[in-house]
C-alpha atoms as a PDB file:
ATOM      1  CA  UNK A   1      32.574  13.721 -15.933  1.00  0.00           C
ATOM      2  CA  UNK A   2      28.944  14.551 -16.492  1.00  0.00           C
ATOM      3  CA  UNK A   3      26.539  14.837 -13.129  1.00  0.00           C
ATOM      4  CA  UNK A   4      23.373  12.705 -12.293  1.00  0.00           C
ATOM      5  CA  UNK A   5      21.997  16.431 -12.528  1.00  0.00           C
ATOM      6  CA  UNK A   6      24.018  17.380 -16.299  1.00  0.00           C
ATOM      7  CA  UNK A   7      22.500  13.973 -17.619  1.00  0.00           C
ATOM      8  CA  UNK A   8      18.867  14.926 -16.382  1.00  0.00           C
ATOM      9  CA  UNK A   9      18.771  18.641 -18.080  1.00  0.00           C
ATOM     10  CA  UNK A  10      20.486  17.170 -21.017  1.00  0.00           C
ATOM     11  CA  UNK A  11      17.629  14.486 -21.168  1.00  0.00           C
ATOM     12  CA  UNK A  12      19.935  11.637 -20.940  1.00  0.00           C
ATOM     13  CA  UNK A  13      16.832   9.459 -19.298  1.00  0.00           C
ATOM     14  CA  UNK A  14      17.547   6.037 -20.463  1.00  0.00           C
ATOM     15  CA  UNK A  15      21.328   6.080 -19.882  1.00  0.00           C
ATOM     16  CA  UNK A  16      20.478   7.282 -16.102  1.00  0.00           C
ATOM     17  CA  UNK A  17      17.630   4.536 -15.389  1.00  0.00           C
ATOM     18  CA  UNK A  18      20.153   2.256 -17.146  1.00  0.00           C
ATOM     19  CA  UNK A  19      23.124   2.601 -15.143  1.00  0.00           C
ATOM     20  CA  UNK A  20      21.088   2.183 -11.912  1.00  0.00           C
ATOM     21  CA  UNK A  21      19.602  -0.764 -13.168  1.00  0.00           C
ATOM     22  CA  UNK A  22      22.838  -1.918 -14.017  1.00  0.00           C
ATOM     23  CA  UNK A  23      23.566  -1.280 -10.069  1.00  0.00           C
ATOM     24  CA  UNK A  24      20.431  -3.533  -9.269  1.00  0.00           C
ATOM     25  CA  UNK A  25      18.144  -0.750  -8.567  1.00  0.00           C
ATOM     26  CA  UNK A  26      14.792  -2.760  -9.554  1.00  0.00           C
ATOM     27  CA  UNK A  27      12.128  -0.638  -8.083  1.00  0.00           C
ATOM     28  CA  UNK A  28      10.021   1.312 -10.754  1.00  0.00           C
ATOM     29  CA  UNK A  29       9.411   4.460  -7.357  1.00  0.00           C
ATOM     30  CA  UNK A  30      12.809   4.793  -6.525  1.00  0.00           C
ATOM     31  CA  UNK A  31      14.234   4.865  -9.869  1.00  0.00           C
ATOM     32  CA  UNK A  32      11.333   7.382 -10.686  1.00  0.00           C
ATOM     33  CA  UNK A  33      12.198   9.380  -7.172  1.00  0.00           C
ATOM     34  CA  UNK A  34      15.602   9.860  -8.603  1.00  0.00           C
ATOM     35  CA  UNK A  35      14.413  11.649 -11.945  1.00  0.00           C
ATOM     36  CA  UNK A  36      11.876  13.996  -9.700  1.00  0.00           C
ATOM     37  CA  UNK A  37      14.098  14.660  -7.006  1.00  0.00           C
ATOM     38  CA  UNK A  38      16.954  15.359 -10.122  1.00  0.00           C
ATOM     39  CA  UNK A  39      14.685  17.629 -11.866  1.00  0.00           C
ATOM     40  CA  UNK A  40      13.381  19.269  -8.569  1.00  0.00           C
ATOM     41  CA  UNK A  41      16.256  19.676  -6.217  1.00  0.00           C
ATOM     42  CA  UNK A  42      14.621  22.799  -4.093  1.00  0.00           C
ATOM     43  CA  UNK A  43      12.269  20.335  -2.396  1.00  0.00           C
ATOM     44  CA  UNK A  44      15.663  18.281  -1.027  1.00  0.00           C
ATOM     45  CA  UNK A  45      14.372  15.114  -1.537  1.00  0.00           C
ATOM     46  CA  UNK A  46      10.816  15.769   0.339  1.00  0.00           C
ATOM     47  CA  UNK A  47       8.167  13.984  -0.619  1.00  0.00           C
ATOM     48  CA  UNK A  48       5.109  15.012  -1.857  1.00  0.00           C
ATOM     49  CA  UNK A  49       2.465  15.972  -0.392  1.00  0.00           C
ATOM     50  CA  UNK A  50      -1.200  15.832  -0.663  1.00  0.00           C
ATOM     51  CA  UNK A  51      -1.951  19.366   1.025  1.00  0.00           C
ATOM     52  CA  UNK A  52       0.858  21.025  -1.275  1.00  0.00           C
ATOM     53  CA  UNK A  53      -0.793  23.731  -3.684  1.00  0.00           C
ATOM     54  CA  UNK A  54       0.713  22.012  -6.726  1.00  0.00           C
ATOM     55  CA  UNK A  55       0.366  18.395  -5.661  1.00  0.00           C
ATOM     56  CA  UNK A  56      -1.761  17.457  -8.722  1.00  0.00           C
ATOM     57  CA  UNK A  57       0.937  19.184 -11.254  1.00  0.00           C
ATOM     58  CA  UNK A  58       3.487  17.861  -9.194  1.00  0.00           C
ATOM     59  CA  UNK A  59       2.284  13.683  -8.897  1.00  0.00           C
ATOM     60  CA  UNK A  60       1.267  14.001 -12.688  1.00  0.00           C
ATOM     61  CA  UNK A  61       4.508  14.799 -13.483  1.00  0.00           C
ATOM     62  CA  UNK A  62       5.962  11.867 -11.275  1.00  0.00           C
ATOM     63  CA  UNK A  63       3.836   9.611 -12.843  1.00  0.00           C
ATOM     64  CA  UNK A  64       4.537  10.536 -16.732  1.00  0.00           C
ATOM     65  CA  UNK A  65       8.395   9.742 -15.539  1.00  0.00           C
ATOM     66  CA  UNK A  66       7.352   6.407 -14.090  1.00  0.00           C
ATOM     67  CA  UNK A  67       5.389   5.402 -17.029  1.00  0.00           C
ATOM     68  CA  UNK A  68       6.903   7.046 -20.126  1.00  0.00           C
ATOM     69  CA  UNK A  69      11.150   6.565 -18.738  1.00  0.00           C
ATOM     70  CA  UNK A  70      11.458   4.129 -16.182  1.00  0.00           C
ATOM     71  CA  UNK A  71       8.557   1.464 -17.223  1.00  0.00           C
ATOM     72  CA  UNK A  72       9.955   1.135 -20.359  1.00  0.00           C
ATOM     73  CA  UNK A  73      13.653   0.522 -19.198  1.00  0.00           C
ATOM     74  CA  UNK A  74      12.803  -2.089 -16.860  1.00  0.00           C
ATOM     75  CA  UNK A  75       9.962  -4.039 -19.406  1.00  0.00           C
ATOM     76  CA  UNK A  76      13.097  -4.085 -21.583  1.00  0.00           C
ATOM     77  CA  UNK A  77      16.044  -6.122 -19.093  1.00  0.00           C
ATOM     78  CA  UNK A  78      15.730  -8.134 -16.416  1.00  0.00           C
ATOM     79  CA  UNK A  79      16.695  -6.198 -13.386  1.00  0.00           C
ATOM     80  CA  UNK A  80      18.021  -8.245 -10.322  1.00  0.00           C
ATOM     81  CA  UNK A  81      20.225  -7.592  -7.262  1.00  0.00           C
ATOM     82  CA  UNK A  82      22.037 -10.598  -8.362  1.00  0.00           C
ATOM     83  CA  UNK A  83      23.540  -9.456 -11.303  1.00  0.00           C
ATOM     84  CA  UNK A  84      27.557  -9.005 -10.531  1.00  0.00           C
ATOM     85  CA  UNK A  85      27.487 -12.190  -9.017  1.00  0.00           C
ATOM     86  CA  UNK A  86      25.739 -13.694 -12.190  1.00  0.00           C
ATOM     87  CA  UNK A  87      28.306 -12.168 -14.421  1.00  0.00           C
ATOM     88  CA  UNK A  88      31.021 -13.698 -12.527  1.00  0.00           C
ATOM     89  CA  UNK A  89      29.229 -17.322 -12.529  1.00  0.00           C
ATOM     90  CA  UNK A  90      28.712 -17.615 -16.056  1.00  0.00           C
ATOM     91  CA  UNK A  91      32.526 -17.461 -16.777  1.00  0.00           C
ATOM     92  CA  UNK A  92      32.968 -19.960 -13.962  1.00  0.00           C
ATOM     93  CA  UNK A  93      29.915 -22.123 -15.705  1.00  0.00           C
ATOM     94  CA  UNK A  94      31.072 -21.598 -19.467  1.00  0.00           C
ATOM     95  CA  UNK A  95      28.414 -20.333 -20.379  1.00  0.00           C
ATOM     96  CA  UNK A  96      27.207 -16.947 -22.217  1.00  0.00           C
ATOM     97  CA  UNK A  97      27.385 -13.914 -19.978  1.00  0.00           C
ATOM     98  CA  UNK A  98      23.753 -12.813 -21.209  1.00  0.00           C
ATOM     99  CA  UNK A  99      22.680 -15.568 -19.189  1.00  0.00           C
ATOM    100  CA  UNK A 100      23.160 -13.388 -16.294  1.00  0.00           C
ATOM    101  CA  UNK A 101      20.485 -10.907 -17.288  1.00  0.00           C
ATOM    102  CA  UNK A 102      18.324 -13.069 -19.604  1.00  0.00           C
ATOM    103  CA  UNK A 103      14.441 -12.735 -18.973  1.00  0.00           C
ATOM    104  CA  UNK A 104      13.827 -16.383 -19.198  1.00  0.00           C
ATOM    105  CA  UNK A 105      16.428 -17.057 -16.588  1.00  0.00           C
ATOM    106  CA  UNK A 106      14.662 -14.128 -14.250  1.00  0.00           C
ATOM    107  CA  UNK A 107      11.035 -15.434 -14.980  1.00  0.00           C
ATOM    108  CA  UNK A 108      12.266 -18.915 -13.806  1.00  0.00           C
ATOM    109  CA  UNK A 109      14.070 -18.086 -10.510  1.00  0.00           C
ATOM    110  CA  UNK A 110      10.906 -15.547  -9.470  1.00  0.00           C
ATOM    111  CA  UNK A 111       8.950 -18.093  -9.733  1.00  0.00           C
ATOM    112  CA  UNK A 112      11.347 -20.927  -8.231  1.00  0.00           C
ATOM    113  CA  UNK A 113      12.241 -19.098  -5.388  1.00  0.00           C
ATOM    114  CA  UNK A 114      11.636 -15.529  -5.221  1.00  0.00           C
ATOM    115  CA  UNK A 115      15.153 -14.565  -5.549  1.00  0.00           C
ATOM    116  CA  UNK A 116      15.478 -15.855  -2.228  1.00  0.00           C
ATOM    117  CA  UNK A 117      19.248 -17.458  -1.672  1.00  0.00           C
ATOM    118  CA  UNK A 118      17.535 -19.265   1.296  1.00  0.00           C
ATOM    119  CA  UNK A 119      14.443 -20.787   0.067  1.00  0.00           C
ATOM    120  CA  UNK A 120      14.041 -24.212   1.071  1.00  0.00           C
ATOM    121  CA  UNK A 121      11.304 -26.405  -0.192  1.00  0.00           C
ATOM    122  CA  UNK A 122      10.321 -28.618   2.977  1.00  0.00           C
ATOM    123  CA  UNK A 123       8.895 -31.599   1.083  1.00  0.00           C
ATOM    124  CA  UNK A 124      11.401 -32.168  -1.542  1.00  0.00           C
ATOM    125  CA  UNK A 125      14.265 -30.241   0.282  1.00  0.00           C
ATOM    126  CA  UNK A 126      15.073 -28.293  -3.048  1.00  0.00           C
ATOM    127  CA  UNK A 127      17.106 -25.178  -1.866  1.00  0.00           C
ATOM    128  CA  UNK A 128      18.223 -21.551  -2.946  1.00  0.00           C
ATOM    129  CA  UNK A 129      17.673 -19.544  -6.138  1.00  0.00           C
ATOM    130  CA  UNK A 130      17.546 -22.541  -8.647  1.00  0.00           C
ATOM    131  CA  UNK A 131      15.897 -24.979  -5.996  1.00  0.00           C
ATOM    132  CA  UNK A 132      18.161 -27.685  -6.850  1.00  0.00           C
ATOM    133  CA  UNK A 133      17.657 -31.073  -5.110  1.00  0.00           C
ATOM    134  CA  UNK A 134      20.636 -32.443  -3.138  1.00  0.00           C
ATOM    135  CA  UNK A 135      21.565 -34.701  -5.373  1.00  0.00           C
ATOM    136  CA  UNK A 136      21.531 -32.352  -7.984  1.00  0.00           C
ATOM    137  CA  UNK A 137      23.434 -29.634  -5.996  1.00  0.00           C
ATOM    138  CA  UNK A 138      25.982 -33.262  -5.611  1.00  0.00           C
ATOM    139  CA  UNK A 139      26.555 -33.407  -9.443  1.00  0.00           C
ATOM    140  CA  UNK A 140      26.657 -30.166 -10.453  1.00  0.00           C
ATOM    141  CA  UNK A 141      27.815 -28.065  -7.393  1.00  0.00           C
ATOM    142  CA  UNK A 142      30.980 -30.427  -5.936  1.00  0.00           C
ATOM    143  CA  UNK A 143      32.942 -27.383  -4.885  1.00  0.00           C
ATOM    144  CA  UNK A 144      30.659 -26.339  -1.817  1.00  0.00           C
ATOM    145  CA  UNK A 145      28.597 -28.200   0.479  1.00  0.00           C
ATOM    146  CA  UNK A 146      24.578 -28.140   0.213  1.00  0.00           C
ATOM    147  CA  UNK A 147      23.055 -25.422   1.308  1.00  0.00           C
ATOM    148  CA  UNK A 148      25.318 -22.651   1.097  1.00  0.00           C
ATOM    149  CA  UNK A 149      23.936 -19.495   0.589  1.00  0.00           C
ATOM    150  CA  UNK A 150      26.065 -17.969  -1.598  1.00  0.00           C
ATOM    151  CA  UNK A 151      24.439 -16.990  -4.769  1.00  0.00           C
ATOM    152  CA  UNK A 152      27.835 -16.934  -7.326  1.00  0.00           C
ATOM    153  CA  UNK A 153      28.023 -20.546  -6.436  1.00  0.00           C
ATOM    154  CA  UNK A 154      24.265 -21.053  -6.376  1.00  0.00           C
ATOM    155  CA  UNK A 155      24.830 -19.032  -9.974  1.00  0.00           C
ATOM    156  CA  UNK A 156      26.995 -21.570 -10.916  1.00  0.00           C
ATOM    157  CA  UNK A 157      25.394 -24.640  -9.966  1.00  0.00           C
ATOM    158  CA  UNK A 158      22.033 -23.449 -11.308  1.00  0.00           C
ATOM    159  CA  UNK A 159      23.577 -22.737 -15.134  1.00  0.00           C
ATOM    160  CA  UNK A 160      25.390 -25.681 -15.415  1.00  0.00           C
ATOM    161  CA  UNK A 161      22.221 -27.586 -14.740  1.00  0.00           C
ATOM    162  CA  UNK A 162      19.993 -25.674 -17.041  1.00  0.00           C
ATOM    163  CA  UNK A 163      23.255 -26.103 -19.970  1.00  0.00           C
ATOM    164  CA  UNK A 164      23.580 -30.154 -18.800  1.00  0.00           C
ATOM    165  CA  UNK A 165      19.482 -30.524 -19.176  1.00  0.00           C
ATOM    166  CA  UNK A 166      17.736 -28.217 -21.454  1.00  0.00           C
ATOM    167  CA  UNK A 167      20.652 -25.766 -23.256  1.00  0.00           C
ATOM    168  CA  UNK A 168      19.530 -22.637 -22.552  1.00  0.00           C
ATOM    169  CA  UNK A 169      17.519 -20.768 -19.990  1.00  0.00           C
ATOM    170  CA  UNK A 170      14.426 -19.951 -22.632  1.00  0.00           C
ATOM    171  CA  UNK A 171      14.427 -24.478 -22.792  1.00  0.00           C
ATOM    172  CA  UNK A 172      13.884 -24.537 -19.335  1.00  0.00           C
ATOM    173  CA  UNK A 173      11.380 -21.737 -18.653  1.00  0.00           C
ATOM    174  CA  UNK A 174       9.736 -23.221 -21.299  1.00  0.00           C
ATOM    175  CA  UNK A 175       9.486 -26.929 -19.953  1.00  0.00           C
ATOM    176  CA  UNK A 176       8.946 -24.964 -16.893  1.00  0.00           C
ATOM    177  CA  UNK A 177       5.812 -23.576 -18.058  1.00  0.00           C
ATOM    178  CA  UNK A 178       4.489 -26.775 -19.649  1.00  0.00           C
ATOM    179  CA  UNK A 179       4.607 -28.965 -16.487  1.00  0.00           C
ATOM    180  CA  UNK A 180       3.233 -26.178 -13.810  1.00  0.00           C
ATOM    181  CA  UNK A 181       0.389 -25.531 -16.533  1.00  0.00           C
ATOM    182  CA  UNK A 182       0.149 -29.253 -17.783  1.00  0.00           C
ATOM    183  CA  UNK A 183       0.468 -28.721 -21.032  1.00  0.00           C
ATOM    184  CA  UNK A 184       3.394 -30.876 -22.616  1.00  0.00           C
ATOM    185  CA  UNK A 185       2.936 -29.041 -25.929  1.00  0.00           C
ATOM    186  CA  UNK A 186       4.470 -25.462 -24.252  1.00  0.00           C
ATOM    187  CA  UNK A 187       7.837 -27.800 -23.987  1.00  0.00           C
ATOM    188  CA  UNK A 188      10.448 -27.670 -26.588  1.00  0.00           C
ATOM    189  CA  UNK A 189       9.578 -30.109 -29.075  1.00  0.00           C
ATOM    190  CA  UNK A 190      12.552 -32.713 -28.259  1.00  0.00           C
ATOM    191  CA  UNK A 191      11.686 -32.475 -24.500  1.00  0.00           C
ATOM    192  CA  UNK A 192       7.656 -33.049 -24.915  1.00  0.00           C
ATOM    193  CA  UNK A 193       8.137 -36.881 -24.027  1.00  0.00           C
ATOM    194  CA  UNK A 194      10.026 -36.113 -21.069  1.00  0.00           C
ATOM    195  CA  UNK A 195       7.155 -33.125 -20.097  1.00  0.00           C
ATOM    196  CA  UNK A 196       4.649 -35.630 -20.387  1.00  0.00           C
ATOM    197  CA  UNK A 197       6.315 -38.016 -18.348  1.00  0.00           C
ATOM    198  CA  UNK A 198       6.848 -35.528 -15.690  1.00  0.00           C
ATOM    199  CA  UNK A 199       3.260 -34.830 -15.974  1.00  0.00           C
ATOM    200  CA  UNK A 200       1.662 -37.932 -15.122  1.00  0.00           C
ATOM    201  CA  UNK A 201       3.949 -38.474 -12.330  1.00  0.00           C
ATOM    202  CA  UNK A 202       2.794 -34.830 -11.056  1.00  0.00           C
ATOM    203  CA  UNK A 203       6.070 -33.081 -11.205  1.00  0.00           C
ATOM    204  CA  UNK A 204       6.439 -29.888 -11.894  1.00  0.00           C
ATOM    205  CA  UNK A 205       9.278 -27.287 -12.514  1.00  0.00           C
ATOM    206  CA  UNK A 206      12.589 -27.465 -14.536  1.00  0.00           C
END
């Protein structure tokens, strides 16, 4: 079996930014510290400094791996922490395993909850990942109690919802978009009624 180190002289870039993101390594400087510090193991893992006689050569360098390696890699998947536990929901859920890592489905839950398994909105009482209200959590979560923090289950309740109401995770983000920005036209066509709706009763969300 190759090395971290093999893979980085052989130029294997992608598949080593790849398998960390698979590991739910998200952050574009430590993914980037681990192709410097690969490619420059006499400085055993010290960081750079500003008083160092090659310090321009040296941060030039870091930054061409940020931008032209790791940038890319991440733009291109939707990198979360969450991700084994997503893989195992959408079997439970029955639905597609890409759901775990789809972009729609990432865009929504930043901007739901932060990918915070404990968020808790305290005027509507809509809690974790998907903020689902407690009656939602009811129908489509029976198996555990509200508020558990557990994200496969949160996983689980939050796809079945999104399958039950708009089919697929680029529906929702979409009706998502169209009642935060007011706009029933951003909805799918079939749900611009119901956008509208939501609209004048000032609702927001998914």
């Amino acid at each position: 079996m190759s090395t971290v180190d093999d893979r980085l002289k052989a130029n294997l870039w992608p598949l080593i930014i790849s398998e960390q993101i698979e590991n739910g390594v998200c952050d574009s400087a430590t993914l980037t510290d681990q192709i410097f510090f690969g490619m420059h193991p006499e400085r055993s893992m010290r960081p750079l400094d500003p008083s160092e006689p090659n310090f321009e050569r040296l941060m030039k360098e870091w930054i061409a791996y940020r931008d032209f390696f790791v940038t890319p890699q991440l733009s291109a998947t939707c990198c979360h922490r969450y991700r084994r536990e997503f893989a195992d929901a959408t079997k439970f859920a029955g639905v597609s395993e890409s759901w775990a890592s789809d972009h729609s489905l990432c865009r929504l839950i930043k901007r739901e909850s932060g990918w915070n398994p404990f968020a808790k909105n305290k005027s509507s009482g809509a809690f974790g990942l998907f903020q689902m209200l407690k009656l939602t959590w009811k129908r489509m979560l029976p198996e555990v109690e509200y508020g558990t923090p557990d994200v496969f289950w949160q996983a689980v309740g939050g796809f079945r919802y999104i399958r039950k109401a708009y089919g697929s995770p680029k529906r929702a983000w979409e009706f998502w978009k169209a009642t935060v920005r007011k706009d029933p036209n951003l909805a799918p066509k079939n749900l611009r009624r119901k956008a509208k709706l939501w609209i004048s009763k000032g609702f927001y969300g998914y």
